[in-house]
Protein backbone atom coordinates (compact mmCIF):
# COMPACT_ATOMS: atom_id res chain seq x y z
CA UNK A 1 21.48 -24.60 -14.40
CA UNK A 2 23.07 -26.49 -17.44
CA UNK A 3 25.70 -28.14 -14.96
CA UNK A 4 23.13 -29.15 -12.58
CA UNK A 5 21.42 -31.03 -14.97
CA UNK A 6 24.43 -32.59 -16.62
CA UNK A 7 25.04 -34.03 -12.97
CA UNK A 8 21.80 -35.09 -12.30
CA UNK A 9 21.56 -36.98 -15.58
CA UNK A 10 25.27 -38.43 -14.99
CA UNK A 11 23.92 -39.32 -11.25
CA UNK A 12 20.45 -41.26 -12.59
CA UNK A 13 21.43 -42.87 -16.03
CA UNK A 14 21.47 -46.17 -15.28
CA UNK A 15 18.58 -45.68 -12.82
CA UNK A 16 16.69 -43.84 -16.13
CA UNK A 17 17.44 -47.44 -17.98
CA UNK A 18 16.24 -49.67 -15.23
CA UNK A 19 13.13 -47.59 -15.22
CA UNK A 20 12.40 -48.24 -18.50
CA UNK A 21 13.33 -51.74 -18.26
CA UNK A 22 11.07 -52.44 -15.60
CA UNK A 23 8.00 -50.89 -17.34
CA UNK A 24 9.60 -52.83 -20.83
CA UNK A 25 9.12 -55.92 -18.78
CA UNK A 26 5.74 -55.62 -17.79
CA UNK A 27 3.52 -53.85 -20.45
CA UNK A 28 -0.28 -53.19 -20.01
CA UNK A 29 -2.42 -52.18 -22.39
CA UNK A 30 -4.93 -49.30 -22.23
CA UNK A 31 -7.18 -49.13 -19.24
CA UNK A 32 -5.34 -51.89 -17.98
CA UNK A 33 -2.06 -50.17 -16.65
CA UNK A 34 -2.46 -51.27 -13.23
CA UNK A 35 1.23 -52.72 -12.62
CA UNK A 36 2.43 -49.57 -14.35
CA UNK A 37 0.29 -46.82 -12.32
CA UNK A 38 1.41 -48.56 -9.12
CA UNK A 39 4.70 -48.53 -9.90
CA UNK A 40 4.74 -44.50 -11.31
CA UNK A 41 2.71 -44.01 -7.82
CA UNK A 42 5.28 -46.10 -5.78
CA UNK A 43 8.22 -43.79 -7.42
CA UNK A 44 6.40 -40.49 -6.91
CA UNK A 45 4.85 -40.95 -3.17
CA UNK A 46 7.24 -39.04 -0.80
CA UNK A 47 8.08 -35.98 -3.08
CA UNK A 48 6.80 -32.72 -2.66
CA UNK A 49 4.07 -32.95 -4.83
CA UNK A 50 0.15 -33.60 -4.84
CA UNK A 51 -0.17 -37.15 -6.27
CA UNK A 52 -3.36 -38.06 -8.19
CA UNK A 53 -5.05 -41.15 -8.89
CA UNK A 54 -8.02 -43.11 -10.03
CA UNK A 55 -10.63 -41.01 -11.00
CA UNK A 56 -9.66 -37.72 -10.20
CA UNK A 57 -6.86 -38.26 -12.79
CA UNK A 58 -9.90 -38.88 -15.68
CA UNK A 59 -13.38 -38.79 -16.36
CA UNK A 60 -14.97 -42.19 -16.37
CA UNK A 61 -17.77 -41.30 -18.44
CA UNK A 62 -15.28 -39.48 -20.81
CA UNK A 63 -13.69 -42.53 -21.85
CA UNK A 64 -14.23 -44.69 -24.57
CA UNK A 65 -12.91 -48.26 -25.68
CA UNK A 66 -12.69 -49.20 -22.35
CA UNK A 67 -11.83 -53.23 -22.01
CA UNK A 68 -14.31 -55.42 -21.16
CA UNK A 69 -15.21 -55.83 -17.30
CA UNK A 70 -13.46 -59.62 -17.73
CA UNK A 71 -10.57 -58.48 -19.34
CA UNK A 72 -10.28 -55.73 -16.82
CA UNK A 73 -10.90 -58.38 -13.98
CA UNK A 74 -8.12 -60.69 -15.78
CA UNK A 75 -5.51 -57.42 -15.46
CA UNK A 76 -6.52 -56.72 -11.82
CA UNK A 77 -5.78 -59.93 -10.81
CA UNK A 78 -2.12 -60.16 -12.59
CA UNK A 79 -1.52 -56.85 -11.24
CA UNK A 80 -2.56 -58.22 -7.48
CA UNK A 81 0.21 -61.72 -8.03
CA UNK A 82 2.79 -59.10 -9.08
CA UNK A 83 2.44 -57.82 -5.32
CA UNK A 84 0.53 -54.40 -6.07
CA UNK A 85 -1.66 -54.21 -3.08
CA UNK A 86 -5.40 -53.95 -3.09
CA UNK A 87 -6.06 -51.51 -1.43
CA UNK A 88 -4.46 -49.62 -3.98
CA UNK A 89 -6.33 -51.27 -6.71
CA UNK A 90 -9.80 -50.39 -5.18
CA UNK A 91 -8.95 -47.10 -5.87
CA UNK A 92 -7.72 -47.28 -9.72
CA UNK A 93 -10.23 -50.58 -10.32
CA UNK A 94 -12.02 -50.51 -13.43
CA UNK A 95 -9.47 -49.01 -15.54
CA UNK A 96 -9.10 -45.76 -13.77
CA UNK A 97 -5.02 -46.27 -14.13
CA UNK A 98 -3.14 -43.25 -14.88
CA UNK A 99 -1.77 -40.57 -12.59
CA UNK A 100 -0.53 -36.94 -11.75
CA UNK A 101 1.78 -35.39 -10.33
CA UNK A 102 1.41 -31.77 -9.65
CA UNK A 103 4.75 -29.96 -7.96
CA UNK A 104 3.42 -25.94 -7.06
CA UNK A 105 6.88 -23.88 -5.80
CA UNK A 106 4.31 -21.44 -4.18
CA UNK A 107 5.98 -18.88 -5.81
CA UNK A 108 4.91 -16.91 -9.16
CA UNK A 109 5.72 -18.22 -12.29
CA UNK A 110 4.09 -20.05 -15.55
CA UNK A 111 2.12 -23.35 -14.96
CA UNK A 112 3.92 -25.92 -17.37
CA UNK A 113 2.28 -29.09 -18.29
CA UNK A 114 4.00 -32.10 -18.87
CA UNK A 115 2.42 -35.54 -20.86
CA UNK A 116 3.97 -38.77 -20.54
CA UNK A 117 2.09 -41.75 -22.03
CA UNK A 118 2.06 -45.31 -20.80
CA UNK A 119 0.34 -47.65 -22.21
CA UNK A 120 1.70 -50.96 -24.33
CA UNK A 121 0.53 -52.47 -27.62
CA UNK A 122 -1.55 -55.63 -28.09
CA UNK A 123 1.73 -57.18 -29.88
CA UNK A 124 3.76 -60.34 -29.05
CA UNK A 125 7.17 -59.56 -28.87
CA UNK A 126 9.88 -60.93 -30.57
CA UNK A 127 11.98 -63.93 -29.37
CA UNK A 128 14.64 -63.77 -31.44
CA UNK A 129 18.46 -63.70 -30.75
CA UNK A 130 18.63 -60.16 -32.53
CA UNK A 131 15.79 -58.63 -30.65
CA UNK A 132 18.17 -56.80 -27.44
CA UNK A 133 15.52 -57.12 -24.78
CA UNK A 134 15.53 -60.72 -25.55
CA UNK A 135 19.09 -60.94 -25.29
CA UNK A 136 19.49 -58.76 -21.90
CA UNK A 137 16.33 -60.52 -20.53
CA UNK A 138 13.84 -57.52 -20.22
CA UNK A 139 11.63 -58.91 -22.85
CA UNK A 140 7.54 -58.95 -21.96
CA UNK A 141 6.27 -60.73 -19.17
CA UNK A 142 3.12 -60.51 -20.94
CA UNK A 143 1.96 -63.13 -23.72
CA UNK A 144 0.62 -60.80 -26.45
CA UNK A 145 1.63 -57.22 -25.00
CA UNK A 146 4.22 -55.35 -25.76
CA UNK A 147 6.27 -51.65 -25.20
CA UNK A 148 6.54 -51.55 -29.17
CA UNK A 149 5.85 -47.77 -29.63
CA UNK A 150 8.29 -46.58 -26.90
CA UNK A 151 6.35 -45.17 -24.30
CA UNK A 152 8.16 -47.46 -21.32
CA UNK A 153 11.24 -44.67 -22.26
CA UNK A 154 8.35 -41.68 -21.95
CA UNK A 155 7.30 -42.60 -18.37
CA UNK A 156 10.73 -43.29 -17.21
CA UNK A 157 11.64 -39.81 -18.78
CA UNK A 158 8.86 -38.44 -16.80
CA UNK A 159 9.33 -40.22 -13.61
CA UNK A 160 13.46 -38.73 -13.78
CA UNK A 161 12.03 -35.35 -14.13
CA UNK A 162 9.93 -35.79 -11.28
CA UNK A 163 13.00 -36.71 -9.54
CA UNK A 164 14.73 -33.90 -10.38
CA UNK A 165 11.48 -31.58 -9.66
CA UNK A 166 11.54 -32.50 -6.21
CA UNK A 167 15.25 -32.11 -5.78
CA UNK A 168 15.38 -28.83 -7.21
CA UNK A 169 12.08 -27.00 -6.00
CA UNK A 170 14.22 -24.32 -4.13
CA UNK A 171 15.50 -22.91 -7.69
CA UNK A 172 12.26 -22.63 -9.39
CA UNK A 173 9.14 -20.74 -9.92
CA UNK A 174 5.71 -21.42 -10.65
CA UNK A 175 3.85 -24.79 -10.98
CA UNK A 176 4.23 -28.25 -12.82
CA UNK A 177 2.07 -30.69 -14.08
CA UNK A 178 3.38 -34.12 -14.77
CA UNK A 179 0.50 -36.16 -16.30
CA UNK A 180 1.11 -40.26 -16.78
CA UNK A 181 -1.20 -40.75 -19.83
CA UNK A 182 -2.84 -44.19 -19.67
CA UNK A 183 -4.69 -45.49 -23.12
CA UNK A 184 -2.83 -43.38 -25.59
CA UNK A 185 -2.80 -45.90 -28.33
CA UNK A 186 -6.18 -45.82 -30.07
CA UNK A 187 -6.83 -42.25 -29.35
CA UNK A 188 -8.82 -43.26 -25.33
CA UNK A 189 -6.90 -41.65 -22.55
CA UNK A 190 -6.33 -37.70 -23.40
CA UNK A 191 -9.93 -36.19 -23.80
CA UNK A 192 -10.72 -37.59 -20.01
CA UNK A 193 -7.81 -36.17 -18.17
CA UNK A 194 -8.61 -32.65 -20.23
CA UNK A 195 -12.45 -33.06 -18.81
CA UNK A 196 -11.45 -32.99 -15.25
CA UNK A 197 -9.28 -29.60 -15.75
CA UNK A 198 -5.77 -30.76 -15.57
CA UNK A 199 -4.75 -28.70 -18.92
CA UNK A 200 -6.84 -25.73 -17.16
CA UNK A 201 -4.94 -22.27 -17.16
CA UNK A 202 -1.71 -24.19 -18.79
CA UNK A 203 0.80 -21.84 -19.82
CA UNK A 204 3.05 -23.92 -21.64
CA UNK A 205 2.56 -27.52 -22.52
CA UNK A 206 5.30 -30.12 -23.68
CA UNK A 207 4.98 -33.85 -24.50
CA UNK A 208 7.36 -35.94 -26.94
CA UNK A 209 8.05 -38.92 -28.47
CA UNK A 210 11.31 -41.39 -28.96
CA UNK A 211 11.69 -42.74 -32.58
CA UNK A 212 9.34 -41.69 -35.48
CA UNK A 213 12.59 -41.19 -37.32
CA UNK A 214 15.64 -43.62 -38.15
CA UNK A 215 17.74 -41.06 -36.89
CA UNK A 216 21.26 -40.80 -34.73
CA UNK A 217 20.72 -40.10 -30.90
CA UNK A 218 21.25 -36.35 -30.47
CA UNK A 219 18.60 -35.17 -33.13
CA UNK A 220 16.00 -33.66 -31.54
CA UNK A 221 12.83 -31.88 -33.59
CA UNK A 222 10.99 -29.06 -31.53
CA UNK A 223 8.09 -29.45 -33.01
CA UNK A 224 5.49 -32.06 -35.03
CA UNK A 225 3.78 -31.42 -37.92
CA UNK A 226 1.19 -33.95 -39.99
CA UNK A 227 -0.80 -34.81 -36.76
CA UNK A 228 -3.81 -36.41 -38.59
CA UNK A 229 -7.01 -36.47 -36.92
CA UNK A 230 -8.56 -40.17 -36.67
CA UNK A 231 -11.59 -41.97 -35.50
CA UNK A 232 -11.65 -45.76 -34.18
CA UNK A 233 -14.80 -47.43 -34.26
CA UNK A 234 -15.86 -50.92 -33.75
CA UNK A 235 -18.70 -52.08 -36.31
CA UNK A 236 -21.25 -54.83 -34.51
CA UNK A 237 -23.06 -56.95 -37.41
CA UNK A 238 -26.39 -59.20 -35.97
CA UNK A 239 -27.85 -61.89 -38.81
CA UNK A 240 -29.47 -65.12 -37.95
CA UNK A 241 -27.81 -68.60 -37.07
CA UNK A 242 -29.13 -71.32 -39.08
CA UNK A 243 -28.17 -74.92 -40.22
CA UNK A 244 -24.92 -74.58 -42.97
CA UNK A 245 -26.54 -78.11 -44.85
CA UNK A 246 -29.95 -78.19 -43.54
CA UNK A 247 -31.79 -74.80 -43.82
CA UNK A 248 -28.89 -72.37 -45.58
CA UNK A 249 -31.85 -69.80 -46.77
CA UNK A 250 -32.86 -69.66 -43.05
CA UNK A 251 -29.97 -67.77 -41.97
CA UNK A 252 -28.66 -64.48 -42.20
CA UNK A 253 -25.04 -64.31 -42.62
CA UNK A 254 -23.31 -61.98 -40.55
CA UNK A 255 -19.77 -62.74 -41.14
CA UNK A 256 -19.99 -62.27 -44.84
CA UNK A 257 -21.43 -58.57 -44.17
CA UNK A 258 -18.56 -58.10 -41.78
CA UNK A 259 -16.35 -59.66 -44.75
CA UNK A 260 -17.67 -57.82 -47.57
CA UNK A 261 -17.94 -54.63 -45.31
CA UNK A 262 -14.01 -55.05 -44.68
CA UNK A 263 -13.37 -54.96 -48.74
CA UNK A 264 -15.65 -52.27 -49.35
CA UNK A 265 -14.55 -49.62 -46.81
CA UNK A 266 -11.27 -50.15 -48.53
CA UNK A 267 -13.18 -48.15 -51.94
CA UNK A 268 -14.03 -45.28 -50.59
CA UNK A 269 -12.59 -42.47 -52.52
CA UNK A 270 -9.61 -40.41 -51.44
CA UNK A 271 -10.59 -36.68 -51.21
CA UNK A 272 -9.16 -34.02 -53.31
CA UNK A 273 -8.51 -31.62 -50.30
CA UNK A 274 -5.65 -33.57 -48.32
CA UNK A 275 -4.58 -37.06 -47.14
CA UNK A 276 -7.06 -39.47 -45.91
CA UNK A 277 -6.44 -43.03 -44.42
CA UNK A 278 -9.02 -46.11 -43.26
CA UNK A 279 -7.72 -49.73 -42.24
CA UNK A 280 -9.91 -52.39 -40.97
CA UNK A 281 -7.47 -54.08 -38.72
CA UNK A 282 -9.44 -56.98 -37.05
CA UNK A 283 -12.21 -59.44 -38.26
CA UNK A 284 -13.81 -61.51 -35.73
CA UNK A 285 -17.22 -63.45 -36.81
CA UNK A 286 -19.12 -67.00 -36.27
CA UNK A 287 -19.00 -70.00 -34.27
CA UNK A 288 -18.21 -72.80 -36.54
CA UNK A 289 -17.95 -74.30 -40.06
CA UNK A 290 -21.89 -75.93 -39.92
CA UNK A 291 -23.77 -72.90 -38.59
CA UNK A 292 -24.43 -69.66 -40.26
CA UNK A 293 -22.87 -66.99 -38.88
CA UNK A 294 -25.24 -64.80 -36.46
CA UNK A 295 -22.89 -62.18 -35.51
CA UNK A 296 -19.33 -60.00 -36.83
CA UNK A 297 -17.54 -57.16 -35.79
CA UNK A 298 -14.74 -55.28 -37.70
CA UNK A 299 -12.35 -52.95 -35.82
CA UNK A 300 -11.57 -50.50 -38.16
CA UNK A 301 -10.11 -46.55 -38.34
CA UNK A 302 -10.39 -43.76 -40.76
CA UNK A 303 -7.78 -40.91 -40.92
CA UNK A 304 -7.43 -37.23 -42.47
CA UNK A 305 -5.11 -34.23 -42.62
CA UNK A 306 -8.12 -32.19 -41.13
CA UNK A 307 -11.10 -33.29 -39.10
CA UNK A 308 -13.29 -32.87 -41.94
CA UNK A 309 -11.34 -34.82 -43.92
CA UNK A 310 -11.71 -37.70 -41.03
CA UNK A 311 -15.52 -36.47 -40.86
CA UNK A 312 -15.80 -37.58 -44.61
CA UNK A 313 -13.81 -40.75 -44.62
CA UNK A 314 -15.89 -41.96 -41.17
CA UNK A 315 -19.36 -40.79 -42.91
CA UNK A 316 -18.53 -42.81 -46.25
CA UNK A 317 -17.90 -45.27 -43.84
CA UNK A 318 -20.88 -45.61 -41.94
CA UNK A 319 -23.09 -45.95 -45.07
CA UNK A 320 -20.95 -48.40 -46.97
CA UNK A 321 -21.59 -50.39 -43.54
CA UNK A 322 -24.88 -50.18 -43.60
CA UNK A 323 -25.60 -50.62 -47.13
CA UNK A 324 -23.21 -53.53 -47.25
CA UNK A 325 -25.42 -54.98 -44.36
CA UNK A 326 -28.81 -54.57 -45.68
CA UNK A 327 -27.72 -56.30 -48.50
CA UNK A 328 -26.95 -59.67 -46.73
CA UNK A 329 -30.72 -58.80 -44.65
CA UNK A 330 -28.43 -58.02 -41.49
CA UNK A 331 -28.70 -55.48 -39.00
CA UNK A 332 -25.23 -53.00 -38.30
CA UNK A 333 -24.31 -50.46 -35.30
CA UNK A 334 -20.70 -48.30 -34.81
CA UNK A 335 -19.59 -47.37 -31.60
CA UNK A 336 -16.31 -44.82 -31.76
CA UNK A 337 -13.96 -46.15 -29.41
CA UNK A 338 -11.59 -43.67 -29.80
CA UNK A 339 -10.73 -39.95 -31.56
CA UNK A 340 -7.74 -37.75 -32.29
CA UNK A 341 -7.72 -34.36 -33.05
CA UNK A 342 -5.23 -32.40 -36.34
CA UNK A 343 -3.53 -29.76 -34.50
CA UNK A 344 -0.24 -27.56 -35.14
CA UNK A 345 2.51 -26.95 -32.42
CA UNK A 346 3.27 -23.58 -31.80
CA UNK A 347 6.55 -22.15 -33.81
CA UNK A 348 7.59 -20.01 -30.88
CA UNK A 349 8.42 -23.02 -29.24
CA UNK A 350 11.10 -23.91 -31.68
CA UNK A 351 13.03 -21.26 -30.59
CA UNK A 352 12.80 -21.73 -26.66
CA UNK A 353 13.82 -25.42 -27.33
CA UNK A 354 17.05 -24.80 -29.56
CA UNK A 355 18.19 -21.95 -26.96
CA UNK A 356 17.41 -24.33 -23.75
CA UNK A 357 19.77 -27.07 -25.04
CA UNK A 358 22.51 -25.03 -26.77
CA UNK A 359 25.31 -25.88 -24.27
CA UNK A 360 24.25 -29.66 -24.02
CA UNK A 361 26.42 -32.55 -24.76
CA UNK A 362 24.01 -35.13 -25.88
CA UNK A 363 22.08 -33.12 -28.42
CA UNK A 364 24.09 -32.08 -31.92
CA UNK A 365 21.37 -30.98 -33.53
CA UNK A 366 17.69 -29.41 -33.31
CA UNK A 367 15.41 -29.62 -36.15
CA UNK A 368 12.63 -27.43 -36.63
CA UNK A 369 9.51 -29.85 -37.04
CA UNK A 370 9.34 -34.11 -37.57
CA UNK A 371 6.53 -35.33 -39.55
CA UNK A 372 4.71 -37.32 -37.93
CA UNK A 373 2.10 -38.63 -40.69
CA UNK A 374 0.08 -40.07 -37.82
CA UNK A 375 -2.50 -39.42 -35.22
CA UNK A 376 -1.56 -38.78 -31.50
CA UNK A 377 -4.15 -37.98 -29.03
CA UNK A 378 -2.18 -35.66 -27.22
CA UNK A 379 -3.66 -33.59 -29.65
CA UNK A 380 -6.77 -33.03 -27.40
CA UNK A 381 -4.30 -31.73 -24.41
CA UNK A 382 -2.48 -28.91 -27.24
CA UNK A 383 -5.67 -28.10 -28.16
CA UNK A 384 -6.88 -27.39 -24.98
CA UNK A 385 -3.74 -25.36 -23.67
CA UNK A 386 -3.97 -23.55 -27.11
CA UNK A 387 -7.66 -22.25 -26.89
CA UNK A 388 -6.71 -20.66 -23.84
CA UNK A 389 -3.66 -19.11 -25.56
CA UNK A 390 -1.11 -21.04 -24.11
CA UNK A 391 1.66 -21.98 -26.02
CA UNK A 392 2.01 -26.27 -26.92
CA UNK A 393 4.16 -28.47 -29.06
CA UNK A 394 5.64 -32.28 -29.02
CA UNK A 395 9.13 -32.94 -29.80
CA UNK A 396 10.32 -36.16 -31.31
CA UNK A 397 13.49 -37.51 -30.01
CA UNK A 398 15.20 -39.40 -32.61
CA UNK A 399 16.83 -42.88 -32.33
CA UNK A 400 17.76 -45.40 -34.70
CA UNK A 401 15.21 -48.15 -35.27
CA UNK A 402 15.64 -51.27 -36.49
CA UNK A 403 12.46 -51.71 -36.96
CA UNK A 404 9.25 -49.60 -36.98
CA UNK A 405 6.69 -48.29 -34.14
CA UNK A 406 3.75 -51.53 -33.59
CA UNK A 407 6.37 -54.10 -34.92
CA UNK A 408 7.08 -56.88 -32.81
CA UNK A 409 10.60 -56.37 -33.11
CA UNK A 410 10.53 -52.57 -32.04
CA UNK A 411 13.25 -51.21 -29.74
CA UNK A 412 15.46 -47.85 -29.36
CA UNK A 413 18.49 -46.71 -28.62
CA UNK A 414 18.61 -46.47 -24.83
CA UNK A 415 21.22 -43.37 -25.06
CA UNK A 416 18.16 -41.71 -26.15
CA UNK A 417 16.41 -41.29 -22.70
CA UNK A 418 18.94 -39.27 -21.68
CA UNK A 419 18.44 -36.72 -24.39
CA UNK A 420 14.81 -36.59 -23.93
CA UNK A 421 15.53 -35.83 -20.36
CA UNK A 422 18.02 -33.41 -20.88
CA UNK A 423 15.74 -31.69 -23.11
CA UNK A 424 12.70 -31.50 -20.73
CA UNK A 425 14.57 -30.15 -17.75
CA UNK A 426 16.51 -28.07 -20.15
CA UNK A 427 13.43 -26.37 -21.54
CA UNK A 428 11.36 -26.24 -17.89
CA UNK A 429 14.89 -24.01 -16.52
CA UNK A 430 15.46 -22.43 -19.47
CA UNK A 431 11.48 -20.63 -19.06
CA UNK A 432 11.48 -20.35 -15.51
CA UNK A 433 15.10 -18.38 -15.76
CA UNK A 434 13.78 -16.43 -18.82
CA UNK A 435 10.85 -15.49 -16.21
CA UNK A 436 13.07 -14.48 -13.66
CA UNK A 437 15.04 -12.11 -15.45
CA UNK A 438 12.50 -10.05 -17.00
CA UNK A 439 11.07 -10.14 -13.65
């Protein structure tokens, strides 16, 4: 089916681009992907698939770090001006964004999963003359959101081999599951889609990722390595407001405990058994230069090569916080707004990629494993497929960067949607003709 899928990617290439474009335009963060469900739903609806949305996609107890109600309120109604309707928000309101698509040939073969995230970055983008989407005007419509870690190319990736799902259903066996991740970043949206059984008797599971790498288009790795498991946790501080000049001894200070808390996590020592990571990456605290602070929060993550590893760095954590807040007679609470597992892809896999795109065009080379020295929570979906001994991986789809994943200045290659295409439908024939032949 090589040729067939050379066509089809000849056929929708510029539509791929457009796609991603579009979603590049109008970025959402997590929980909030309103615009961007809508238009994955509007692009899907008519195909010969089951559609899912709202909250039989996820769990809405199952979540975590879920946006305030006025922040959610504030995304609704952009979402409604942009001309999504509302009757279709009812049903995704309250940051149940997100949705599958499930195509079932009725006829026996594996169950393949699919993962496409979708979510944007709380990042303003760049406005200068270097920055591409700036110069061919599909920079963020959104003040302070931003595509910066690539995922607009995922979902148009995913929403092309939807396309060519439907157009090809004749020629194929088994069942697919195409999930639209919402909330990826910060480790939110994976564990509730796996709690309301879409990984369920999975077969074989594939997600990806462009970039990681500063790499030529046409490298493609089969399979990520260095998947470190994380925690994200928000730290709530609660002193006493007083007087700055009047009564100072009254108060109890809660922005210096968030302060001295931020310094202090930064001690803990690194454990002998593998890597471990913690960043506190936002401050917020008081209400003005005359009043002693009565409140402080600290967003901050921890990191390791294995969960225990994350286990120790997050429970080294939690008492520095404490202790660091008893000292300044304040009172301190974590809530974990987010988690990611350590898993390993499965090595079989490397081979069933590197034979599925041996005749292609686009891809010169397949490498055996990226590192990806990060956390993903896609990591909950492998783990899931794995424990019922399906096989799982995540393939990186190199690109050159100019500049890295979270910058403001982040952007790829556009060539490189093609190749992660290519290898997706290359990989989903290549296993259903494998199953046909031995049948």
């Amino acid at each position: 089916m090589s040729s067939k899928i050379a066509r089809f990617i000849d056929d929708n290439e510029e539509k791929l681009v457009q796609q991603r474009r579009l979603f590049h335009q109008h970025p959402e963060v997590g929980f909030t992907e309103y615009i961007t469900t809508y238009e994955i739903y509007h692009f899907l609806r008519g195909m010969d698939c089951d559609l899912a949305i709202g909250k039989s996609v996820l769990s809405s107890d199952e979540r975590m770090g879920v946006p305030a109600s006025d922040l959610l309120e504030l995304s609704e109604q952009r979402a409604k001006a942009y001309g999504v309707p509302e009757e279709f928000l009812e049903k995704i309101k309250g940051g149940h964004t997100g949705a599958v698509a499930t195509f079932d040939t009725g006829r026996k073969g594996s169950h393949i999963a699919l993962r496409f995230d979708i979510d944007a970055l709380p990042v303003k983008e760049a406005g200068s003359s270097g920055h591409i989407p700036k110069n061919e005007g599909f920079n963020s419509c959104h003040n302070g959101e931003m595509h910066a870690c690539a995922h607009d190319g995922h979902a148009s990736i995913g929403l092309m081999v939807a396309k060519f799902l439907n157009e090809n259903m004749d020629d194929l066996s088994g069942k697919f599951t195409l999930i639209f991740q919402p909330a990826e970043e910060g480790g939110r949206g994976a564990e509730p889609i796996v709690s309301n059984g879409w990984l369920d008797n999975v077969d074989y599971f594939f997600s990806g990722h462009i970039g990681v790498e500063d790499l030529p288009v046409g490298k493609v790795s089969a399979t990520t390595a260095g998947f470190l498991a994380s925690s994200k946790v928000d730290a709530y501080f609660i002193g006493k407001a007083a007087h700055a000049g009047l009564e100072p001894n009254a108060g109890k200070n809660a922005l210096l405990a968030a302060s001295a808390s931020s310094i202090h996590l930064n001690g803990i020592a690194r454990h002998k058994d593998g890597s471990t990571r913690i960043n506190v990456g936002k401050i917020e605290a008081g209400s003005g230069r005359n009043v002693i602070a009565d409140s402080g929060k600290i967003e901050f993550e921890t990191r390791g090569s294995t969960s225990e590893l994350d286990d120790y760095m997050m429970s080294e954590a939690e008492r520095i916080i404490h202790s660091t807040a008893g000292l300044y007679g304040v009172e301190s609470s974590l809530e974990t707004v987010g988690k990611a597992l350590n898993v390993s892809c499965d090595d079989d896999l490397i081979e069933v990629v590197r034979d599925s795109v041996k005749e292609s065009s686009l891809i010169d080379e397949v490498r055996d494993v990226a590192n990806l020295g990060a956390s993903e929570d896609v990591t909950f979906m492998i783990e899931k497929v794995q424990k019922e001994h399906g096989k799982a991986t995540f393939m990186v789809f190199h690109s050159p960067l100019k500049a890295g994943h979270h910058q403001s200045d982040f952007n790829f290659d556009e060539k490189v949607l093609s190749v992660g295409l290519e290898t997706y439908l290359s990989v989903l024939t290549h296993l259903n003709n494998k199953e046909s032949s031995s049948s």
